[in-house]
Every structure is written in structure tokens, then in C-alpha cells.
PDB file of N, CA and C in Angstrom:
ATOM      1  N   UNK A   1      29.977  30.280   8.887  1.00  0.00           N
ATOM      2  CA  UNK A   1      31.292  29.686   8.851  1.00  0.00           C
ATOM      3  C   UNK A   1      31.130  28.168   8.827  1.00  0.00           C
ATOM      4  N   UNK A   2      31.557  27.086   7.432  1.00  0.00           N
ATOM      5  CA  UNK A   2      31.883  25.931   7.935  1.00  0.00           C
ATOM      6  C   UNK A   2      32.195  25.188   9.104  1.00  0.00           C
ATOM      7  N   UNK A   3      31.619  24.174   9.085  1.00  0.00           N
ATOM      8  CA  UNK A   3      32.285  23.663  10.419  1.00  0.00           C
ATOM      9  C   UNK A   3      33.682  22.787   9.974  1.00  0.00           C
ATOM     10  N   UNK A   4      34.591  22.885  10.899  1.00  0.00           N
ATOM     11  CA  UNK A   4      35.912  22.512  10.777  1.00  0.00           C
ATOM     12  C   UNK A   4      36.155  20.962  11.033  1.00  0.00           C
ATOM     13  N   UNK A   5      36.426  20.473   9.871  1.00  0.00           N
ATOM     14  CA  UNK A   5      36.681  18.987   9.668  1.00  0.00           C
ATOM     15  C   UNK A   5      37.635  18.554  10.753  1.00  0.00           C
ATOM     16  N   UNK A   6      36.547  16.875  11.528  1.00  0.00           N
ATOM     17  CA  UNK A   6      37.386  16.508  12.739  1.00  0.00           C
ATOM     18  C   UNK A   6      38.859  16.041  12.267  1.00  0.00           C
ATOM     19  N   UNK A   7      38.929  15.716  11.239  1.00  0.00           N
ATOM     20  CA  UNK A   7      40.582  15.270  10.378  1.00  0.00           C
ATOM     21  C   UNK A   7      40.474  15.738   9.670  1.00  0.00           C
ATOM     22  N   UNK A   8      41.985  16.203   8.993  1.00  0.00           N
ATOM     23  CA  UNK A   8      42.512  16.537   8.051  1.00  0.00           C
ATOM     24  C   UNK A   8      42.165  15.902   6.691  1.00  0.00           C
ATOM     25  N   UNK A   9      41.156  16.067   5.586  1.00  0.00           N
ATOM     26  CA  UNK A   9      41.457  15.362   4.316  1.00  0.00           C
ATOM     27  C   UNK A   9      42.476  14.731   3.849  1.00  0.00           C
ATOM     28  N   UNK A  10      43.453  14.936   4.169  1.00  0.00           N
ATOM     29  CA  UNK A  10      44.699  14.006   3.955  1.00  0.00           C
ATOM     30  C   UNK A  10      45.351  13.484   4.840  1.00  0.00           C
ATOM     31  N   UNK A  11      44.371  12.979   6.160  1.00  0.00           N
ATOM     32  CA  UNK A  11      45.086  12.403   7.036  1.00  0.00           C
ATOM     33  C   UNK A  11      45.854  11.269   6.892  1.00  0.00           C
ATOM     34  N   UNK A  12      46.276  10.371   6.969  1.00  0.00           N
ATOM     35  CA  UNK A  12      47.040   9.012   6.771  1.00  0.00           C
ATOM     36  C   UNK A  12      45.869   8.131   7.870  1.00  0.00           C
ATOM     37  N   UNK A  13      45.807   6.651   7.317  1.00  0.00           N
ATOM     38  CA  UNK A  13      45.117   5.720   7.864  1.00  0.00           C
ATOM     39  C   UNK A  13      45.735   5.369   9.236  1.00  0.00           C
ATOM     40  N   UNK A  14      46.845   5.750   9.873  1.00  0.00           N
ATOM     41  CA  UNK A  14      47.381   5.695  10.988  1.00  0.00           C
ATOM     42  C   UNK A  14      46.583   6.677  12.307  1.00  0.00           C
ATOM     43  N   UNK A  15      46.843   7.896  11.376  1.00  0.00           N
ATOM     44  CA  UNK A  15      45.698   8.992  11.793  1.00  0.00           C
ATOM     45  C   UNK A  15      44.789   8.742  12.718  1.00  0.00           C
ATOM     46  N   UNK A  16      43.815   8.595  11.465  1.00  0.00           N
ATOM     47  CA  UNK A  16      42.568   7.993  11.659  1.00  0.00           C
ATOM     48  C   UNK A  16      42.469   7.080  12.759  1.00  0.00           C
ATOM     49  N   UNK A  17      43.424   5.943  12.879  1.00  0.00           N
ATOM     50  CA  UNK A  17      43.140   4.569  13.774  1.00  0.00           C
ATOM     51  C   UNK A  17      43.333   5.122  15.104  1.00  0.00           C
ATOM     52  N   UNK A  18      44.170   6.239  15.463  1.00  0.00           N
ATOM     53  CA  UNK A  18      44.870   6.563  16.374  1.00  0.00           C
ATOM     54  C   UNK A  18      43.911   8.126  17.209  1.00  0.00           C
ATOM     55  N   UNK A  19      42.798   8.245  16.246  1.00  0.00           N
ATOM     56  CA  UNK A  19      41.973   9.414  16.414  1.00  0.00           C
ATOM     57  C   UNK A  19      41.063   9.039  17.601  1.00  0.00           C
ATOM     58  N   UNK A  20      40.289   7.526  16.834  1.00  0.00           N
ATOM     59  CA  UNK A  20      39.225   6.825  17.474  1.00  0.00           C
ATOM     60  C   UNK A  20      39.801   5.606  18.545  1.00  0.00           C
ATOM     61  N   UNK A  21      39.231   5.203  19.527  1.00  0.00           N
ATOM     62  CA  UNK A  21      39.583   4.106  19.761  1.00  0.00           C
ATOM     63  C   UNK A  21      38.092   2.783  20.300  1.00  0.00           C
ATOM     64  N   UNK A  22      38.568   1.876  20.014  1.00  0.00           N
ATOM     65  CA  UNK A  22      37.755   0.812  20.331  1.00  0.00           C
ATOM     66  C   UNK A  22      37.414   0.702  22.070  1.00  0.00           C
ATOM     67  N   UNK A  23      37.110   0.321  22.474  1.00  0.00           N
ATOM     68  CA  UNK A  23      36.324   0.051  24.212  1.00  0.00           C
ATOM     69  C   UNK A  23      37.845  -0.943  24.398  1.00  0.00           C
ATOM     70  N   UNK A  24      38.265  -1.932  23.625  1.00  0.00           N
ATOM     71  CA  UNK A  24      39.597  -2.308  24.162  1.00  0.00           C
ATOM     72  C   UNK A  24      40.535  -1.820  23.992  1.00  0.00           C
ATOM     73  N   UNK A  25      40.947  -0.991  22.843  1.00  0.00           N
ATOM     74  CA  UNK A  25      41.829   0.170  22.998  1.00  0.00           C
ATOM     75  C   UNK A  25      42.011   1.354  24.336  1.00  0.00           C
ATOM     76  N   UNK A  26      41.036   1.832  24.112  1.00  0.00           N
ATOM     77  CA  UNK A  26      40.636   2.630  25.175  1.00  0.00           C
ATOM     78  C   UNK A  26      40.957   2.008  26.615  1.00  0.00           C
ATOM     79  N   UNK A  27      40.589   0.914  26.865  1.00  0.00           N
ATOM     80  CA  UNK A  27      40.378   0.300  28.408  1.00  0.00           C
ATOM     81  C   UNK A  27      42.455   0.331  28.744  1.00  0.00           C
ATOM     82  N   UNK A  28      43.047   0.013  27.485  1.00  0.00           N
ATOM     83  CA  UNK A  28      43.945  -0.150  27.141  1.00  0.00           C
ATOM     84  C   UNK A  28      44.952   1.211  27.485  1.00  0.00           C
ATOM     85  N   UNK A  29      44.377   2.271  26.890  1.00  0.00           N
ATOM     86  CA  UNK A  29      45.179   3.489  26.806  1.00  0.00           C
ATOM     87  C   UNK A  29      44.954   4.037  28.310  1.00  0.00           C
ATOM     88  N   UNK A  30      44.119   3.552  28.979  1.00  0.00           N
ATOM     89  CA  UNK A  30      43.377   4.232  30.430  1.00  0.00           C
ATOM     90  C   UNK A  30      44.265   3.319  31.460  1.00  0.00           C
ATOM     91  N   UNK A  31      44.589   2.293  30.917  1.00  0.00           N
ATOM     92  CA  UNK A  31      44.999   1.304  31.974  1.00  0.00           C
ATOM     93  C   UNK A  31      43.977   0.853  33.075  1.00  0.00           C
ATOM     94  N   UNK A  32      42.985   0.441  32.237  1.00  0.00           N
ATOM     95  CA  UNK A  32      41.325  -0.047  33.189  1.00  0.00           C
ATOM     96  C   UNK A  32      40.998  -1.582  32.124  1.00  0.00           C
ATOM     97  N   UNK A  33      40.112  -2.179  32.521  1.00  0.00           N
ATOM     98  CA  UNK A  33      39.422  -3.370  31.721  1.00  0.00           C
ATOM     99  C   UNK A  33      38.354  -2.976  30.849  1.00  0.00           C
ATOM    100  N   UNK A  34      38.213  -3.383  30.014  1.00  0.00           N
ATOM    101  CA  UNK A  34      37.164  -2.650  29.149  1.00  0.00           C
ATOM    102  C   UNK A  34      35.512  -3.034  29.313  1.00  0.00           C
ATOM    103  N   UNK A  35      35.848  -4.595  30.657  1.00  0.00           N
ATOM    104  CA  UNK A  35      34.532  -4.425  31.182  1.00  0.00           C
ATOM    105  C   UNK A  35      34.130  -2.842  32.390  1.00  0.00           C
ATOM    106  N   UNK A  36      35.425  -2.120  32.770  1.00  0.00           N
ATOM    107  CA  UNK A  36      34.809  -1.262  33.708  1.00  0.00           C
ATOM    108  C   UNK A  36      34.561  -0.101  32.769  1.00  0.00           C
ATOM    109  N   UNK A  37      34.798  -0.523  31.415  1.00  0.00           N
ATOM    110  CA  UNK A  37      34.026   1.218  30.528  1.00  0.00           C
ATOM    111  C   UNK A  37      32.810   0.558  30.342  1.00  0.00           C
ATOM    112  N   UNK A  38      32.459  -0.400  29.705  1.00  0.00           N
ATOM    113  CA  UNK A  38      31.297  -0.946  29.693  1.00  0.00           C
ATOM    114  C   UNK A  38      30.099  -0.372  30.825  1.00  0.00           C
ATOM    115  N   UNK A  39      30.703  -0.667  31.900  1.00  0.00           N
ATOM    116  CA  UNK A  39      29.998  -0.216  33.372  1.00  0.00           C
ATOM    117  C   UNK A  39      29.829   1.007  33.496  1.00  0.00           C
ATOM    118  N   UNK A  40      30.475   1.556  33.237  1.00  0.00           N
ATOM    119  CA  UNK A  40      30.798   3.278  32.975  1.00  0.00           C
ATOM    120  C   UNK A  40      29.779   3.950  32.202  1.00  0.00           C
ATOM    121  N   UNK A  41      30.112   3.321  30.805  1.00  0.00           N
ATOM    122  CA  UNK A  41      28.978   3.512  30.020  1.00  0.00           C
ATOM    123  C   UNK A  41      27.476   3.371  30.338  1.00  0.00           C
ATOM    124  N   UNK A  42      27.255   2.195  30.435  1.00  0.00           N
ATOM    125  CA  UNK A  42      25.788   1.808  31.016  1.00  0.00           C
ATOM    126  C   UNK A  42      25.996   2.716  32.191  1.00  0.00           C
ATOM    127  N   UNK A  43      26.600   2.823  33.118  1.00  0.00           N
ATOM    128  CA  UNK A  43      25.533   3.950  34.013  1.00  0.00           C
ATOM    129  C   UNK A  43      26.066   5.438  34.068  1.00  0.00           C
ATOM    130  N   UNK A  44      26.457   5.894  32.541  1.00  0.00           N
ATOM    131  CA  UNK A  44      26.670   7.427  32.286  1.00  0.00           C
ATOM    132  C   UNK A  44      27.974   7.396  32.954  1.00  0.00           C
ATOM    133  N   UNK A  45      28.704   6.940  33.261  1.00  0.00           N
ATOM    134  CA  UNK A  45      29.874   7.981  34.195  1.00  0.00           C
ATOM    135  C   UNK A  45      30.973   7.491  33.365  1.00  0.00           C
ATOM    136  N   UNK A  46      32.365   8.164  33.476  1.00  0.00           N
ATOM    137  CA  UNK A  46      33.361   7.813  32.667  1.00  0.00           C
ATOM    138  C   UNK A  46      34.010   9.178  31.501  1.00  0.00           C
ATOM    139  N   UNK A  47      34.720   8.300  30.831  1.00  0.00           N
ATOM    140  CA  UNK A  47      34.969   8.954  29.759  1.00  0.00           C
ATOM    141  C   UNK A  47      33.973   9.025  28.560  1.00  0.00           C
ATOM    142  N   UNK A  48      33.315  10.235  27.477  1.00  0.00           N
ATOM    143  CA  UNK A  48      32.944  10.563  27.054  1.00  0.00           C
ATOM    144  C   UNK A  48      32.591   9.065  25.997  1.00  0.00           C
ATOM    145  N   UNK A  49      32.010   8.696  25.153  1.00  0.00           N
ATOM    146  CA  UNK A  49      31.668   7.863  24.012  1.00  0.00           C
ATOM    147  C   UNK A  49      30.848   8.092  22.929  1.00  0.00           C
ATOM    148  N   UNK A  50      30.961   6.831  22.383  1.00  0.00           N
ATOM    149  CA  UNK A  50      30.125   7.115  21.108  1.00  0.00           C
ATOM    150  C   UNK A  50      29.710   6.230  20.273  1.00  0.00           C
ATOM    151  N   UNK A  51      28.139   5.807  19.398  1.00  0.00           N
ATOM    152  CA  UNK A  51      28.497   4.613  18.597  1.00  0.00           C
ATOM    153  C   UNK A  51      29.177   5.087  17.082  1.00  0.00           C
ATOM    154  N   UNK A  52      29.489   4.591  16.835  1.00  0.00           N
ATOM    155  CA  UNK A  52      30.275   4.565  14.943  1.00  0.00           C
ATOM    156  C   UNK A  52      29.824   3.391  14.400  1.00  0.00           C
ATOM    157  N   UNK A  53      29.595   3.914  12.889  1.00  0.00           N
ATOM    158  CA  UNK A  53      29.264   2.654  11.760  1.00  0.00           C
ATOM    159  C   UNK A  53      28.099   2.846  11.607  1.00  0.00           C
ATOM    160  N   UNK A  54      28.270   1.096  11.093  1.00  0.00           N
ATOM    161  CA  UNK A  54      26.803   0.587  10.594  1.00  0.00           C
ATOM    162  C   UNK A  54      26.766  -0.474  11.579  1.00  0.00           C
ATOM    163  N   UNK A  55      27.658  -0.475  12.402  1.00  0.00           N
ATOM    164  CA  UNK A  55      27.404  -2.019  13.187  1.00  0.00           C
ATOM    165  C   UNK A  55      27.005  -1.598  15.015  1.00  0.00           C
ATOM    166  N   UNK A  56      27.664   0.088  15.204  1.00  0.00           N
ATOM    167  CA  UNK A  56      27.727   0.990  15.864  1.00  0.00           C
ATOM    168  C   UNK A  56      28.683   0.396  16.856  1.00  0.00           C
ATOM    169  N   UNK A  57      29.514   0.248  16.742  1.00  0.00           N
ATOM    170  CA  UNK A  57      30.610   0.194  18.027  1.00  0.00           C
ATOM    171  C   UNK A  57      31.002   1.472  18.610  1.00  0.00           C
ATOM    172  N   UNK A  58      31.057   1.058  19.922  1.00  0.00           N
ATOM    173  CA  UNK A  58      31.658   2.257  20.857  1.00  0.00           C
ATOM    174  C   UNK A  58      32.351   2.525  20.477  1.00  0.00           C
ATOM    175  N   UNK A  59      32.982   3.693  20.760  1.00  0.00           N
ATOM    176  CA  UNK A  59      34.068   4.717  20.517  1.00  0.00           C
ATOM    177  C   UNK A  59      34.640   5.538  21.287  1.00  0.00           C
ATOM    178  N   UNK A  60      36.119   5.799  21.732  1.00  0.00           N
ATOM    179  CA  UNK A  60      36.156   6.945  21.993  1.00  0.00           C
ATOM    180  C   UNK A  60      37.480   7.513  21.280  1.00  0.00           C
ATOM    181  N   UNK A  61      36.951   9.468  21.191  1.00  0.00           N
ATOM    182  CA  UNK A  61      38.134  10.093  21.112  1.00  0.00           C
ATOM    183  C   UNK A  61      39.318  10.243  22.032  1.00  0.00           C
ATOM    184  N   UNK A  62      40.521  10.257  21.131  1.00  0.00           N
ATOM    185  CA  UNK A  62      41.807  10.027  22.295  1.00  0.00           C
ATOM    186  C   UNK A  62      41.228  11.960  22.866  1.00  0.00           C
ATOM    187  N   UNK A  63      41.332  12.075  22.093  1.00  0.00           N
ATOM    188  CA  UNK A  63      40.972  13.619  22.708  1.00  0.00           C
ATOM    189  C   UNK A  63      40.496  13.794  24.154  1.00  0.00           C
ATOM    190  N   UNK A  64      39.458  13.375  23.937  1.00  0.00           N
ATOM    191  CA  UNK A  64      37.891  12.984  24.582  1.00  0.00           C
ATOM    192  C   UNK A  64      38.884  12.388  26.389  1.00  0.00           C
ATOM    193  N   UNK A  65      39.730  10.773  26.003  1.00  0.00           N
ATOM    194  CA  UNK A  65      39.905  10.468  27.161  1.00  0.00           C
ATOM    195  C   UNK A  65      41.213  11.248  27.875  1.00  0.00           C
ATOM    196  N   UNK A  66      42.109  11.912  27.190  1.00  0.00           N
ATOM    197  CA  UNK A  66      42.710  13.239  27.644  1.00  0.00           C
ATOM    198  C   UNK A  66      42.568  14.070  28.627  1.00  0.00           C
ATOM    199  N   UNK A  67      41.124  14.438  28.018  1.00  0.00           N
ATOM    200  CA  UNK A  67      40.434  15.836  28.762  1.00  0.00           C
ATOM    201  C   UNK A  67      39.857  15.110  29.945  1.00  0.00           C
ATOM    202  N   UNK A  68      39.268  13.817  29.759  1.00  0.00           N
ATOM    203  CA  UNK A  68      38.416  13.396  30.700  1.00  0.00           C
ATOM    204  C   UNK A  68      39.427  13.201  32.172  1.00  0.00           C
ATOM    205  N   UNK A  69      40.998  12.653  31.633  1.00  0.00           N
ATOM    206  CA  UNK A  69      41.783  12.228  32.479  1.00  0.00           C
ATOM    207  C   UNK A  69      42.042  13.463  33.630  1.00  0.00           C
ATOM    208  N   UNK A  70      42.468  14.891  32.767  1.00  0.00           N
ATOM    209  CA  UNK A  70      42.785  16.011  32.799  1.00  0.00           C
ATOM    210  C   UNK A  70      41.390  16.457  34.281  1.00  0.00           C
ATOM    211  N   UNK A  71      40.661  16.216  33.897  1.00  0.00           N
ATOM    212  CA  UNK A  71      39.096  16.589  34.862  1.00  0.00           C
ATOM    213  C   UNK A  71      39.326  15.418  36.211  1.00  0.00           C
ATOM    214  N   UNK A  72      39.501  13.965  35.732  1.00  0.00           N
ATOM    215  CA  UNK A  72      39.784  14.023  37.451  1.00  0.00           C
ATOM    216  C   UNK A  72      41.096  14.184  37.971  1.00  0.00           C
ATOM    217  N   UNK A  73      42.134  14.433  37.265  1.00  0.00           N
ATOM    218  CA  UNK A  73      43.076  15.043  38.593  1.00  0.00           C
ATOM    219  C   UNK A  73      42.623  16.122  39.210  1.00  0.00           C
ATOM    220  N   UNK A  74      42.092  17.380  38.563  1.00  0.00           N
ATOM    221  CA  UNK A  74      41.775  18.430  38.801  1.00  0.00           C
ATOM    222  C   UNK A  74      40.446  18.114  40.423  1.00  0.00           C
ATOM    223  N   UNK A  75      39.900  17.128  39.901  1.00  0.00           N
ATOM    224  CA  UNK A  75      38.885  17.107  40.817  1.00  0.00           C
ATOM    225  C   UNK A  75      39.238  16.031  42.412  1.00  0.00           C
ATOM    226  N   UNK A  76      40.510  15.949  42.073  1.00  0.00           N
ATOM    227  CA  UNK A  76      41.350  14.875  43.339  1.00  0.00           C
ATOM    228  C   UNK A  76      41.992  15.780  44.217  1.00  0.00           C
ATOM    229  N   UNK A  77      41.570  15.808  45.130  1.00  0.00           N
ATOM    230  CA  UNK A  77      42.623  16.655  46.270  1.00  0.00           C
ATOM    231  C   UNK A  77      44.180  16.219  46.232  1.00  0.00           C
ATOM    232  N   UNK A  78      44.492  15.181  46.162  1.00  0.00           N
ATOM    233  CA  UNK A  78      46.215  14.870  46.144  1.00  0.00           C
ATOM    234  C   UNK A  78      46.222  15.528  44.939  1.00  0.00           C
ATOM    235  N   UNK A  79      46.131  15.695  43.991  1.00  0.00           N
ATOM    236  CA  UNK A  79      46.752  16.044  42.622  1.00  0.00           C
ATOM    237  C   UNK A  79      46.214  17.809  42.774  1.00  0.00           C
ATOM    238  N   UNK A  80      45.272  18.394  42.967  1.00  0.00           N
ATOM    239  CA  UNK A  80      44.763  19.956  42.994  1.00  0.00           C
ATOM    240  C   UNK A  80      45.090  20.425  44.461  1.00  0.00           C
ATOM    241  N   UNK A  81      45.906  21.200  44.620  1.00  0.00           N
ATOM    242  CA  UNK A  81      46.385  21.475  46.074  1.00  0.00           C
ATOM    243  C   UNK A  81      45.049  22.322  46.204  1.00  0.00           C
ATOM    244  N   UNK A  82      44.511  23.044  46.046  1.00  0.00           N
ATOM    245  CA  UNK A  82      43.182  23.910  46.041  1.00  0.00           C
ATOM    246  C   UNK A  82      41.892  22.929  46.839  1.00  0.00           C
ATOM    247  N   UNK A  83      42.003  21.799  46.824  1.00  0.00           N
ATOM    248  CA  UNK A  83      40.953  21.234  47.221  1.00  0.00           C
ATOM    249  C   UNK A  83      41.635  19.916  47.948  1.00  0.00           C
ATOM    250  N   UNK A  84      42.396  20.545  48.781  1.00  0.00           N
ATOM    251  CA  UNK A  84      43.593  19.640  49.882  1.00  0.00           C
ATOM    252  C   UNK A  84      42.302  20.556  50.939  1.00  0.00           C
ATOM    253  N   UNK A  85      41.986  18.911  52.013  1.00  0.00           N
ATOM    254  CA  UNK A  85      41.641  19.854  52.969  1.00  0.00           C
ATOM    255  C   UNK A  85      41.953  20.519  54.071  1.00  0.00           C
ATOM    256  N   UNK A  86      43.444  19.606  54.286  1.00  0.00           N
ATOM    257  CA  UNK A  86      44.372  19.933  55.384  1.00  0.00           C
ATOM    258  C   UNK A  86      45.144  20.871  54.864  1.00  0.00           C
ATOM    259  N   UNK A  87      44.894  22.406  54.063  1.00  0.00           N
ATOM    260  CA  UNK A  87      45.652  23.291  54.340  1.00  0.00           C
ATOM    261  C   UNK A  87      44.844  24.300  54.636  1.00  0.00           C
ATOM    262  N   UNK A  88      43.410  24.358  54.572  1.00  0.00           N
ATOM    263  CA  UNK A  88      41.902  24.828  55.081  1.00  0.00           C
ATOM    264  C   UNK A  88      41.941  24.997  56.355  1.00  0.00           C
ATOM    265  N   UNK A  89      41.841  26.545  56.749  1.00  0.00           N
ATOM    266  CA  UNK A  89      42.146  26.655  57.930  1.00  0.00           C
ATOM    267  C   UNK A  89      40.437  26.392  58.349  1.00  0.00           C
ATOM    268  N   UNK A  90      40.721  25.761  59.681  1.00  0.00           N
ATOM    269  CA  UNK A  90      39.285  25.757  60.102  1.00  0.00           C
ATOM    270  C   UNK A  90      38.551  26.267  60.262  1.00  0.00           C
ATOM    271  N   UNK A  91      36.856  26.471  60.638  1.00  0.00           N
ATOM    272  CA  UNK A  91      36.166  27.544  60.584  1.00  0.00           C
ATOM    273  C   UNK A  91      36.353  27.641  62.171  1.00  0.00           C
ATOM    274  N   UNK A  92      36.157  28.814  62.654  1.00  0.00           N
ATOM    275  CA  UNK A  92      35.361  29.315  64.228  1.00  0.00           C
ATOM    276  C   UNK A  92      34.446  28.791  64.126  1.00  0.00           C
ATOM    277  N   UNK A  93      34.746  28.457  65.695  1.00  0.00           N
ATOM    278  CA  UNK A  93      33.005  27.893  66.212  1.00  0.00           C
ATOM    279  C   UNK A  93      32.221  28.959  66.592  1.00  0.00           C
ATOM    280  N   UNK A  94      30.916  28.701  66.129  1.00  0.00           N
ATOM    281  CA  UNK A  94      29.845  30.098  66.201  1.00  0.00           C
ATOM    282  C   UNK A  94      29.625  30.013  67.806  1.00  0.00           C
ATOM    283  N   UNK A  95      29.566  31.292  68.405  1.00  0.00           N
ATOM    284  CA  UNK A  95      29.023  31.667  69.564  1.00  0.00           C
ATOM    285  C   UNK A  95      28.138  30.861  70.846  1.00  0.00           C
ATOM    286  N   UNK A  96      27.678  30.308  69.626  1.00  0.00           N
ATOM    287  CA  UNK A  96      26.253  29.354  70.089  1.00  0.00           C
ATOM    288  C   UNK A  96      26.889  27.858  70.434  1.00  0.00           C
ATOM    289  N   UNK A  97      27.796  28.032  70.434  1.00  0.00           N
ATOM    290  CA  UNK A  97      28.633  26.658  70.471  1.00  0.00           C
ATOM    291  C   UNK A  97      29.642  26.628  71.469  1.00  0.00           C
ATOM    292  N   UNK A  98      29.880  27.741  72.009  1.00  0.00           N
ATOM    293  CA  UNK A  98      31.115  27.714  72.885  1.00  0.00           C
ATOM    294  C   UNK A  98      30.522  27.536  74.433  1.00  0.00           C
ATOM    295  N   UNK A  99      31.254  26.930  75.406  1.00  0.00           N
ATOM    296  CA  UNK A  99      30.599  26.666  76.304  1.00  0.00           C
ATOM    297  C   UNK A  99      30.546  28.480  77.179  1.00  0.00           C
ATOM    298  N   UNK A 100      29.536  28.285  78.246  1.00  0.00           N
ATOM    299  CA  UNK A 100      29.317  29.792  78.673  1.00  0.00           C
ATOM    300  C   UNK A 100      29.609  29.354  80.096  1.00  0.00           C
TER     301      UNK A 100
END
């Protein structure tokens, strides 16, 4: 099976601009500085990237910072009630612990 073209052959140049974004776009769409993707980048953590071209500028897919956004709410206790720790009932204290 082909692999499925990341755009449409007849996308419009709007498309396209709006597919990829630049490290200041991006810092932009995140509401961060695009020196803290920089930082991000250099030490792996962040949203996903990429170089493009011939000149290779970073990149990212809007996709890409979506999903990435999508992963830390999920991984924030205020936003994932599942990993709230104040509704965790406490453990028992083991045996070995209670006074005698």
C-alpha cells in the first residue's frame, strides 16, 4: 500500500504555511519564547521537531504540537482527575508499623 501523502496535491499555499511552523511560529502558537523551544530542543524534551530544506530550519507540525499539548494535560493532575492525588484513598499501614 502507498504511503499516504502528508498534503493534499492540491493543497493551497495557505495550507502548506499553516501545516509547518517555524520555531517563532510555533513559540507563538504555544504561547512560550522560541528561545525555550530552542532549550527544549537541545535537551530532547518538548514538542516533537524537525529540520526542513536545504538550509534545514526547525520545524514543527501543527499536528505534532496538538498532540504534544493533548499529552501534558493528560499527564497533569489538575487537568486528569485519575492522577489527582487527593482523591487516593490512602494505603494501610502494614502491621509492622503500628505501634504494639
Amino acid at each position: 500500500m502507498p504511503a499516504r501523502p502528508l498534503l493534499a496535491p492540491t493543497a493551497s499555499p495557505a495550507a502548506v504555511r499553516t501545516a509547518f511552523l517555524t520555531v517563532k511560529d510555533a513559540a507563538d502558537y504555544l504561547g512560550l519564547s522560541p528561545h525555550t523551544l530552542y532549550v527544549w530542543r537541545h535537551r530532547r524534551q518538548g514538542p516533537p521537531s524537525f529540520r526542513m530544506g536545504p538550509r534545514g530550519r526547525v520545524m514543527y507540525r501543527v499536528e505534532a504540537l496538538d498532540a504534544w499539548v493533548r499529552e501534558q494535560e493528560q499527564a497533569d493532575s489538575r487537568s486528569n482527575p485519575a492522577l489527582n492525588p487527593l482523591i487516593v484513598r490512602p494505603q494501610e499501614r502494614s502491621a509492622r508499623f503500628t505501634a504494639s
